[in-house]
PDB file of N, CA and C in Angstrom:
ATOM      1  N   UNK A   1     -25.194   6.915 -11.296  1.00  0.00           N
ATOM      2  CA  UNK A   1     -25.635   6.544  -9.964  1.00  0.00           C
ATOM      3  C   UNK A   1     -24.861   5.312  -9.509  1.00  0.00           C
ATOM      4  N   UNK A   2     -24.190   5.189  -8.267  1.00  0.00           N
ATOM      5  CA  UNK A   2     -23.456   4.159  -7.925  1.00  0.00           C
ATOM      6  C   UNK A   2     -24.578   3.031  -7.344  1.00  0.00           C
ATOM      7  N   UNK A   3     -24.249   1.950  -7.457  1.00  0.00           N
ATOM      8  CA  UNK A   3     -24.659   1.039  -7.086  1.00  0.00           C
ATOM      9  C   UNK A   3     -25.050   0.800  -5.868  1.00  0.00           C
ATOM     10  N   UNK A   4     -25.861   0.075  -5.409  1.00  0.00           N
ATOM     11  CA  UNK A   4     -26.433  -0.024  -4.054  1.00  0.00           C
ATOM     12  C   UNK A   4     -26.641  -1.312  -3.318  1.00  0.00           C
ATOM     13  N   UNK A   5     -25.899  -1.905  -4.186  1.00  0.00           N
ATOM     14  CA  UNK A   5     -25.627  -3.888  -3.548  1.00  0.00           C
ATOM     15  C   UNK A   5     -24.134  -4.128  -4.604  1.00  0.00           C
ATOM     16  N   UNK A   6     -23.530  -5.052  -3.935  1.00  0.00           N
ATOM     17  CA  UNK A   6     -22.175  -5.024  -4.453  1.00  0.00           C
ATOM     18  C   UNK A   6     -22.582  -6.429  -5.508  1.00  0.00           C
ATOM     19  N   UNK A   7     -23.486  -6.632  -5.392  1.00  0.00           N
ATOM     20  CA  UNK A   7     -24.114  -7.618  -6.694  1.00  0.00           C
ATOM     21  C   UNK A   7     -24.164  -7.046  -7.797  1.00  0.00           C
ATOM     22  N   UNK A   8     -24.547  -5.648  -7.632  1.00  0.00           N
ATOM     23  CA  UNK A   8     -24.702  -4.844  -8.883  1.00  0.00           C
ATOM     24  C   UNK A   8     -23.297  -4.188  -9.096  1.00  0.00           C
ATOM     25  N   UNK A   9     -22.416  -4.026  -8.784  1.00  0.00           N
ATOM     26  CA  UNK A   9     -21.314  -3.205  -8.986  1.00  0.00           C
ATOM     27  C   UNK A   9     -20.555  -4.137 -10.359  1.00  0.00           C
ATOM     28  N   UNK A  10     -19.784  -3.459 -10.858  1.00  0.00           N
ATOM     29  CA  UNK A  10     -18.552  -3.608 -11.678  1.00  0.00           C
ATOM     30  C   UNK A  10     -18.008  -3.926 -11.442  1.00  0.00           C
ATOM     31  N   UNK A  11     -16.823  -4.979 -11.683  1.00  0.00           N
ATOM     32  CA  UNK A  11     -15.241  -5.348 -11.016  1.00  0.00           C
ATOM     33  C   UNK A  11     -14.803  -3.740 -11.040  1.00  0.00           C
ATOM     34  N   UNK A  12     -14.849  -2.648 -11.773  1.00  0.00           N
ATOM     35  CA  UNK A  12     -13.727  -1.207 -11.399  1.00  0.00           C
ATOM     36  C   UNK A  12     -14.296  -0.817 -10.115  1.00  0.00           C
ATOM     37  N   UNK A  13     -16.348  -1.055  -9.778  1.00  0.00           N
ATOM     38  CA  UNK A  13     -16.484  -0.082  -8.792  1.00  0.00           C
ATOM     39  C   UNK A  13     -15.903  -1.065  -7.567  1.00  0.00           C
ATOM     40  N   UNK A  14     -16.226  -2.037  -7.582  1.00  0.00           N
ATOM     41  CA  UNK A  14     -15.848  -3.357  -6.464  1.00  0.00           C
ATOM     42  C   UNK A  14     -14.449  -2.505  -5.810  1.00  0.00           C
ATOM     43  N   UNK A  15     -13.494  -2.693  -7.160  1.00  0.00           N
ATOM     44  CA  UNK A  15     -12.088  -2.522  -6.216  1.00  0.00           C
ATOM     45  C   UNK A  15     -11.886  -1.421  -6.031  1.00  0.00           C
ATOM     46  N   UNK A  16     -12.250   0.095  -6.458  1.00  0.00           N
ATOM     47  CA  UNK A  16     -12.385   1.176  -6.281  1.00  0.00           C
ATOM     48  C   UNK A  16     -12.674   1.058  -4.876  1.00  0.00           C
ATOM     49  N   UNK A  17     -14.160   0.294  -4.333  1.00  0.00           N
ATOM     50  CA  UNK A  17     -14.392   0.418  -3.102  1.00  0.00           C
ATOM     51  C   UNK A  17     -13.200  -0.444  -2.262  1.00  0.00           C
ATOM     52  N   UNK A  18     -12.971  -1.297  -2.559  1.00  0.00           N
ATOM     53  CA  UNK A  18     -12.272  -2.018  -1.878  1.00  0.00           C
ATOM     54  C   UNK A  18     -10.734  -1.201  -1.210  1.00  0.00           C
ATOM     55  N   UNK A  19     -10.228  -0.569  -2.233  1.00  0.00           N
ATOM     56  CA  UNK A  19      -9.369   0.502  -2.454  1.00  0.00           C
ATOM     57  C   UNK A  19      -9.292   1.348  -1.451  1.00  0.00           C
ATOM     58  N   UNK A  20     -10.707   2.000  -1.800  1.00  0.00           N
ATOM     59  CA  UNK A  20     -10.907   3.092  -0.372  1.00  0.00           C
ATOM     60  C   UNK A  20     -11.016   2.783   0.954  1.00  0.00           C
ATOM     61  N   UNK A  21     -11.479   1.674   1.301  1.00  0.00           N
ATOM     62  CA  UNK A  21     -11.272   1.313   2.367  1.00  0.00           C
ATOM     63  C   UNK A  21      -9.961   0.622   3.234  1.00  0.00           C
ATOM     64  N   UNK A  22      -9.521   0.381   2.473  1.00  0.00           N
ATOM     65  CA  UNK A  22      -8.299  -0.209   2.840  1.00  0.00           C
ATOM     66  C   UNK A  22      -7.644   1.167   3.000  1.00  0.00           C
ATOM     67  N   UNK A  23      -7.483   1.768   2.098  1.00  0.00           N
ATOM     68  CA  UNK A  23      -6.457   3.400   2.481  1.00  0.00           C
ATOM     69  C   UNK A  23      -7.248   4.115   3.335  1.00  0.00           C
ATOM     70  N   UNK A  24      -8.459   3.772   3.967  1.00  0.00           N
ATOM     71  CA  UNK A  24      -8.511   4.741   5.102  1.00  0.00           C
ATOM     72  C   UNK A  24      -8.518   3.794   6.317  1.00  0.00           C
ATOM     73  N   UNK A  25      -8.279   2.592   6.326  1.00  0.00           N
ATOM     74  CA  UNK A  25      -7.534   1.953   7.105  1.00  0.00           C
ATOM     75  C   UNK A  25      -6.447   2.340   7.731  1.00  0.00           C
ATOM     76  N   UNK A  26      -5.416   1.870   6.784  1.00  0.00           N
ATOM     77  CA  UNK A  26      -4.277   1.847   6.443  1.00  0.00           C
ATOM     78  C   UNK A  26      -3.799   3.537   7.154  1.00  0.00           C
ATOM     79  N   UNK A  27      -4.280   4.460   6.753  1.00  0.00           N
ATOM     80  CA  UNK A  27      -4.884   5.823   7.158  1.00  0.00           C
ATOM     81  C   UNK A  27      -4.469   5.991   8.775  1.00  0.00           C
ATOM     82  N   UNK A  28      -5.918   5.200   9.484  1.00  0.00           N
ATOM     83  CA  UNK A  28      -5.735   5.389  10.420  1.00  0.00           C
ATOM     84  C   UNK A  28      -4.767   4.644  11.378  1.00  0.00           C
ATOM     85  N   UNK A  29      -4.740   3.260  10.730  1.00  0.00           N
ATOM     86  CA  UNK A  29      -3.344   2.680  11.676  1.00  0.00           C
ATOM     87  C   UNK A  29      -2.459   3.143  12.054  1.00  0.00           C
ATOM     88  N   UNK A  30      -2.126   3.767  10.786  1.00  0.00           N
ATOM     89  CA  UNK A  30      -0.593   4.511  11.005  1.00  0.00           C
ATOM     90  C   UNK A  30      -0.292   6.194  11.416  1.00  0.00           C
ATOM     91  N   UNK A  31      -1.433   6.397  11.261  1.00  0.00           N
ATOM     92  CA  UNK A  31      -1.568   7.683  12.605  1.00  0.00           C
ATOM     93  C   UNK A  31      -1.320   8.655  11.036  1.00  0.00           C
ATOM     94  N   UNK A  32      -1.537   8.016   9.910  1.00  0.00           N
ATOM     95  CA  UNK A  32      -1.208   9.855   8.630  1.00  0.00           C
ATOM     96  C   UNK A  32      -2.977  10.756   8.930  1.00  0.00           C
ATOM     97  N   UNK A  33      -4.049  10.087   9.321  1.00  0.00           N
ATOM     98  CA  UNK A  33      -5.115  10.935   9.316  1.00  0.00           C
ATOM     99  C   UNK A  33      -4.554  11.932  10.316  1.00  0.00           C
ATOM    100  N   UNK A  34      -3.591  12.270  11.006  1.00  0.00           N
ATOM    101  CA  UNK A  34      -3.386  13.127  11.597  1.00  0.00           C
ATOM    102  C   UNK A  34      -1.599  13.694  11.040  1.00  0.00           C
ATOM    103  N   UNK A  35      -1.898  14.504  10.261  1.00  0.00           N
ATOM    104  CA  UNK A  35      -0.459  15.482   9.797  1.00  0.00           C
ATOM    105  C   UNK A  35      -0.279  16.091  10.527  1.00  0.00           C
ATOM    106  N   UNK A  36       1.039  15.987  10.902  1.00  0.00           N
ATOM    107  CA  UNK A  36       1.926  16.839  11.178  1.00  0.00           C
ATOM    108  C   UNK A  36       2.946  17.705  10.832  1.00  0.00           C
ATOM    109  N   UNK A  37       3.078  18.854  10.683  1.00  0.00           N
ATOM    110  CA  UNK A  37       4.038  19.597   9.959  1.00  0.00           C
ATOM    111  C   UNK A  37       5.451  18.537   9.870  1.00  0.00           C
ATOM    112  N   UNK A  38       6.479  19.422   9.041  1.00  0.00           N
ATOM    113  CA  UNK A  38       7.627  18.411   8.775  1.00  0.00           C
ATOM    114  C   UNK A  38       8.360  18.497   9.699  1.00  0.00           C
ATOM    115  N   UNK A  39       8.340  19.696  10.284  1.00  0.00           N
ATOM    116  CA  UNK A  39       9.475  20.400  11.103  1.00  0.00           C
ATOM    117  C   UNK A  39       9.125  19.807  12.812  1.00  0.00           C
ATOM    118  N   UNK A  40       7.967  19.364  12.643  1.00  0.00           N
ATOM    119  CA  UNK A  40       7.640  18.849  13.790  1.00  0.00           C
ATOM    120  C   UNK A  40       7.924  17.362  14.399  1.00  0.00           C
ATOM    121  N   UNK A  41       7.614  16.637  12.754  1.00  0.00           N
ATOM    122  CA  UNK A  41       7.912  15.217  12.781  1.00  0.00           C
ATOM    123  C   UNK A  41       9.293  15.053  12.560  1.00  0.00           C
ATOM    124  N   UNK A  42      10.480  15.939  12.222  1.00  0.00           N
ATOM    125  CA  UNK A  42      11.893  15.897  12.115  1.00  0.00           C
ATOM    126  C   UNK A  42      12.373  15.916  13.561  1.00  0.00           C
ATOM    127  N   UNK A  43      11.358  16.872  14.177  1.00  0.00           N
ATOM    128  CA  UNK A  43      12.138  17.476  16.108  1.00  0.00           C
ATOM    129  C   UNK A  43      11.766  16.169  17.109  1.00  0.00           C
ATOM    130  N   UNK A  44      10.523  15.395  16.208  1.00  0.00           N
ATOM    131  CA  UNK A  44      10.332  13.924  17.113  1.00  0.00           C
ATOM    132  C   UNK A  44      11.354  13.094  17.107  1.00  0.00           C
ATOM    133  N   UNK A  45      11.821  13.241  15.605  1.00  0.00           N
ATOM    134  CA  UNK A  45      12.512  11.888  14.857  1.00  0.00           C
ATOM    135  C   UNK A  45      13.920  11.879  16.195  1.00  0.00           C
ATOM    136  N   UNK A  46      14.556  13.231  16.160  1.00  0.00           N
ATOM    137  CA  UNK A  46      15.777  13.930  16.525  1.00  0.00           C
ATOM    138  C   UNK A  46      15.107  13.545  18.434  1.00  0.00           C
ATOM    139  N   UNK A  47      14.450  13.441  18.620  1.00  0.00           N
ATOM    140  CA  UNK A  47      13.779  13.012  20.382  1.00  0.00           C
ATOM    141  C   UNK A  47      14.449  12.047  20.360  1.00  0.00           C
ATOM    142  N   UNK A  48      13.521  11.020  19.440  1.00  0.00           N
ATOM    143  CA  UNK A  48      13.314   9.855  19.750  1.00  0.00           C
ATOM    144  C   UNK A  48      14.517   8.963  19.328  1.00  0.00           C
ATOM    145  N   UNK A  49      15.664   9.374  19.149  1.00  0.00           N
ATOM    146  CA  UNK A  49      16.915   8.174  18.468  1.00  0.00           C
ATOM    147  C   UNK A  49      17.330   7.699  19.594  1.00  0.00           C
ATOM    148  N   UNK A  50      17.607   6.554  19.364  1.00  0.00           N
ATOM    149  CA  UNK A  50      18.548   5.598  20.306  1.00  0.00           C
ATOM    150  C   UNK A  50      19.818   5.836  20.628  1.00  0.00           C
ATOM    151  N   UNK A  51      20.460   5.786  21.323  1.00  0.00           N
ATOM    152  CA  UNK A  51      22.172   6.230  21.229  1.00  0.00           C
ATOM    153  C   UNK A  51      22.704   5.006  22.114  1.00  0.00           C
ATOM    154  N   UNK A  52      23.302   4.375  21.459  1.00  0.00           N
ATOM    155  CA  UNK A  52      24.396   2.627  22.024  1.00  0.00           C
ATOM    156  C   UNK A  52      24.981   3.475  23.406  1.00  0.00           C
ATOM    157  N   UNK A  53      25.136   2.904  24.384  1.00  0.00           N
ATOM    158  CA  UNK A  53      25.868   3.124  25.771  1.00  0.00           C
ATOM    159  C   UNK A  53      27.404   3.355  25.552  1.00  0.00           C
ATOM    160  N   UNK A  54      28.304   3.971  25.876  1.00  0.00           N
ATOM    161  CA  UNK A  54      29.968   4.304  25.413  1.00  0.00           C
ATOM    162  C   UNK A  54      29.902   3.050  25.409  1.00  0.00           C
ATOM    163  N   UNK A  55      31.032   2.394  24.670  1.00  0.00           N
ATOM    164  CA  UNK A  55      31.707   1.405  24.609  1.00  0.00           C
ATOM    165  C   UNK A  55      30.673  -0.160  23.620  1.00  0.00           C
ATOM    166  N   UNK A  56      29.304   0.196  23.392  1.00  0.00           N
ATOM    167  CA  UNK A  56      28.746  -0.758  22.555  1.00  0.00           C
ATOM    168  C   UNK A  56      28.866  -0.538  21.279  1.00  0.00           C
ATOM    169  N   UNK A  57      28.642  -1.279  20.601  1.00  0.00           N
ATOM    170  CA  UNK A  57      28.443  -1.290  19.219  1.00  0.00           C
ATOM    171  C   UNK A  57      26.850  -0.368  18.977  1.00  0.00           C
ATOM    172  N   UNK A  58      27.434   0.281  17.533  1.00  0.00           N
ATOM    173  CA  UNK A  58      25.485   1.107  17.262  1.00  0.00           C
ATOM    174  C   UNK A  58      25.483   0.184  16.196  1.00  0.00           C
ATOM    175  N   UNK A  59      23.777   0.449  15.981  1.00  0.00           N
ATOM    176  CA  UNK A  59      23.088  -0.298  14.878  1.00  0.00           C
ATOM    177  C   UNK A  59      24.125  -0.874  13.524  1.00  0.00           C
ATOM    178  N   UNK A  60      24.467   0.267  13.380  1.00  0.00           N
ATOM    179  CA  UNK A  60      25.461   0.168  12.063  1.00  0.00           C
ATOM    180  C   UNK A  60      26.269  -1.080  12.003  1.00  0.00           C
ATOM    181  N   UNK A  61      26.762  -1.115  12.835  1.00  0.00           N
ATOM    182  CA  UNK A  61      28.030  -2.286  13.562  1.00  0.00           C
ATOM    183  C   UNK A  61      27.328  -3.466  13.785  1.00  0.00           C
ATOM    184  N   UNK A  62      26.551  -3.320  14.326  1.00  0.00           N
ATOM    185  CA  UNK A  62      25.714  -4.532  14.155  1.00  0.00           C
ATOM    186  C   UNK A  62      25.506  -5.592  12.884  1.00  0.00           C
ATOM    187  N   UNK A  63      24.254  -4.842  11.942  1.00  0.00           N
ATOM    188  CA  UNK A  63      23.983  -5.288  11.117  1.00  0.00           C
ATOM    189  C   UNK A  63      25.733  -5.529  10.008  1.00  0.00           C
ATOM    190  N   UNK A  64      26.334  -4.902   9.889  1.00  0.00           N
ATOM    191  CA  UNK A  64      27.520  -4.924   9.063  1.00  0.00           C
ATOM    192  C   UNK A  64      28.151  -6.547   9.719  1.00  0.00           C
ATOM    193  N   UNK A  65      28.235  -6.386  10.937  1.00  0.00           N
ATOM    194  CA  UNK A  65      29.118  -7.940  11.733  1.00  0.00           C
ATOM    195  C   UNK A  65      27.568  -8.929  11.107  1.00  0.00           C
ATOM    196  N   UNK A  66      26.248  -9.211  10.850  1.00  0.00           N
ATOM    197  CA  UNK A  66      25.794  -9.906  10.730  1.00  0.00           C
ATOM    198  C   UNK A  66      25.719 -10.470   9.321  1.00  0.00           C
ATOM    199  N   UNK A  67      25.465  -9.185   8.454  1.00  0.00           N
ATOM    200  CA  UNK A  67      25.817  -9.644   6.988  1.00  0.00           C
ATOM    201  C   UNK A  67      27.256 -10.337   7.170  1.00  0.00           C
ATOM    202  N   UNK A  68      28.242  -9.958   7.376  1.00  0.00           N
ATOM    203  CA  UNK A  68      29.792 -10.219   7.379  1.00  0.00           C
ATOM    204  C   UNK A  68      29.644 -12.256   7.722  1.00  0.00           C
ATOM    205  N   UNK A  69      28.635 -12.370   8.733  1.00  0.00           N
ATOM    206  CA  UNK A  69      28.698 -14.055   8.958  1.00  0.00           C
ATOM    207  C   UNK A  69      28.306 -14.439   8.110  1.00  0.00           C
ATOM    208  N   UNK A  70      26.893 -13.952   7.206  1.00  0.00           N
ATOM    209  CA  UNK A  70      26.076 -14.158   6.375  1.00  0.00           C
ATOM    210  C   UNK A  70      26.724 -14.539   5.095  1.00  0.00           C
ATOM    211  N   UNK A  71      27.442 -13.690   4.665  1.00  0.00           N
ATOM    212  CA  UNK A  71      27.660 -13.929   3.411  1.00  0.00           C
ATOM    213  C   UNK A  71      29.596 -14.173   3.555  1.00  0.00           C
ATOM    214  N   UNK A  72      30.529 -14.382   4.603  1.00  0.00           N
ATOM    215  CA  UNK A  72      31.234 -14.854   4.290  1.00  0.00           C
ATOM    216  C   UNK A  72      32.027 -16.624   3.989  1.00  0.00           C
ATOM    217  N   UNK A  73      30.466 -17.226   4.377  1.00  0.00           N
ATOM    218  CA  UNK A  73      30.663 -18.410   3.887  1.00  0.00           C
ATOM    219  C   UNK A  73      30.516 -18.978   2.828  1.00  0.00           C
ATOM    220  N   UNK A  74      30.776 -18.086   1.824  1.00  0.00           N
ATOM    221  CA  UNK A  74      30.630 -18.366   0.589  1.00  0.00           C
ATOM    222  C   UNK A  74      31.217 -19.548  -0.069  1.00  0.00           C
TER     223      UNK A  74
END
């Protein structure tokens, strides 16, 4: 029989509970209580990308020129 005041619990049942709640948190923040097939969340992914304007730099270029300041003052 589980406990019925967290006075009475165990340190395993404590964080067990603690556990569960946090992952159905965590759950709902991030929108997984609702699955979506793969093929569905791949055709979003493929929506939703950014594409640099002709002539800018993309992400890639970016971060590469920032490490490049970063670590060539060695």
């Amino acid at each position: 029989m589980a406990a019925e005041r967290v006075a009475d619990m165990t340190i395993q049942e404590l964080k067990a509970l603690i556990d569960s709640a946090v992952e159905r948190k965590m759950r709902v923040w991030s929108g997984l209580g609702k699955e979506r097939p793969s093929n569905e969340l791949w055709a979003s992914m493929l929506k939703n990308i950014i594409e640099p304007a002709p002539g800018e730099r993309t992400a890639l270029e970016l971060l590469r020129e920032e490490r490049d300041q970063w670590y060539s003052h060695s």
